[in-house]
C-alpha atoms as a PDB file:
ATOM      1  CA  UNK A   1       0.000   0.000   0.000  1.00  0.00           C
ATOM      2  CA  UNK A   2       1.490   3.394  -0.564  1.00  0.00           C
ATOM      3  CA  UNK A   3       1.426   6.025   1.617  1.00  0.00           C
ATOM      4  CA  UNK A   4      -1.177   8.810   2.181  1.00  0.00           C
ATOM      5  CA  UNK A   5      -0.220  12.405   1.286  1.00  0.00           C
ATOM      6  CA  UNK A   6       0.132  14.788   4.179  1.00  0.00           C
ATOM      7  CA  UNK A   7      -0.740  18.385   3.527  1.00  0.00           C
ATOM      8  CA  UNK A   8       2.185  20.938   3.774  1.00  0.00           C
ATOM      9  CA  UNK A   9       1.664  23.315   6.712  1.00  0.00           C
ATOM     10  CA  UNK A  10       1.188  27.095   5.506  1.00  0.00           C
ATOM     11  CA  UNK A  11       4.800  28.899   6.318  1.00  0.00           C
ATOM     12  CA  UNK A  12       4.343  31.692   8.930  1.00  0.00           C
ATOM     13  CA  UNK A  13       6.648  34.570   8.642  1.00  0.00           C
ATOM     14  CA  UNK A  14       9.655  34.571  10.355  1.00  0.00           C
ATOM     15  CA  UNK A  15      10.140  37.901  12.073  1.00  0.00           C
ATOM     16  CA  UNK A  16       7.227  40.461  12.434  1.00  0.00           C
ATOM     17  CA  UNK A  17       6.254  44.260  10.738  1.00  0.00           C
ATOM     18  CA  UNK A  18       8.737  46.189  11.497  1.00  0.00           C
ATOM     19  CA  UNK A  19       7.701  49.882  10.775  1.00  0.00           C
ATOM     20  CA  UNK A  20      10.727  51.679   8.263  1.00  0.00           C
ATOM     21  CA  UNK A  21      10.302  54.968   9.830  1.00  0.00           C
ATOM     22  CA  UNK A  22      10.106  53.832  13.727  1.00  0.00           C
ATOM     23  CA  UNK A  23      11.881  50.230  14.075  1.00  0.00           C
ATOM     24  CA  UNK A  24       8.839  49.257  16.309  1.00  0.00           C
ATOM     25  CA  UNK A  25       7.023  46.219  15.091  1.00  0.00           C
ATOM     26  CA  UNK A  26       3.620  46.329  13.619  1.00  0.00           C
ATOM     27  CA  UNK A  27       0.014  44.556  14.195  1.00  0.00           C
ATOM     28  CA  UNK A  28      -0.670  45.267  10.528  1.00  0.00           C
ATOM     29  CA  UNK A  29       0.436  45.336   7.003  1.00  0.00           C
ATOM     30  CA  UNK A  30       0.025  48.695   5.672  1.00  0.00           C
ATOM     31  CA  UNK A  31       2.206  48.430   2.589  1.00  0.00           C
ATOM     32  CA  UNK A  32      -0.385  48.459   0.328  1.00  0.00           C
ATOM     33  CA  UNK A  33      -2.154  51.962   1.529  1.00  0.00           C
ATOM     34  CA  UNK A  34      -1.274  55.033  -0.085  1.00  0.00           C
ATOM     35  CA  UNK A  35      -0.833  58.199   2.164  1.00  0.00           C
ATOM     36  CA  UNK A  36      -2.151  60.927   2.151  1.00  0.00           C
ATOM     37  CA  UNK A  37      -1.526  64.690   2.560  1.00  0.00           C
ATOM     38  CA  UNK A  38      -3.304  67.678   3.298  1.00  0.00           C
ATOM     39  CA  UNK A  39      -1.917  71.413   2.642  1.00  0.00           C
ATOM     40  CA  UNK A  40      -2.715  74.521   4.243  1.00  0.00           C
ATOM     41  CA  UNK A  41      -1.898  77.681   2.724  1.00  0.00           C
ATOM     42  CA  UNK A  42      -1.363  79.407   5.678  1.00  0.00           C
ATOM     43  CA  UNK A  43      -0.168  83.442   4.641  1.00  0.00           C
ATOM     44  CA  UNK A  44      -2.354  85.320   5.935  1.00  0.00           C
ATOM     45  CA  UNK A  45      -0.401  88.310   7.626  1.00  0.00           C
END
């Protein structure tokens, strides 16, 4: 008789999100947002 297949396990990342502008890990993927800015024209003197 041959064998039954096992399943693979899923991989799990190996370290966590680490934020580029901090260092400090993060909870949540945010690499696929875009940010956004707001501007202020602020001469009024």
């Amino acid at each position: 008789p041959t064998p039954e297949p096992t399943a693979t396990p899923e991989p799990t990342p190996d370290a966590p999100l680490v934020n580029p502008l901090t260092g400090e890990t993060a909870t949540k993927d945010y690499s696929k947002t875009r940010p956004v800015a707001i501007m202020v024209e602020n001469n009024h003197w």
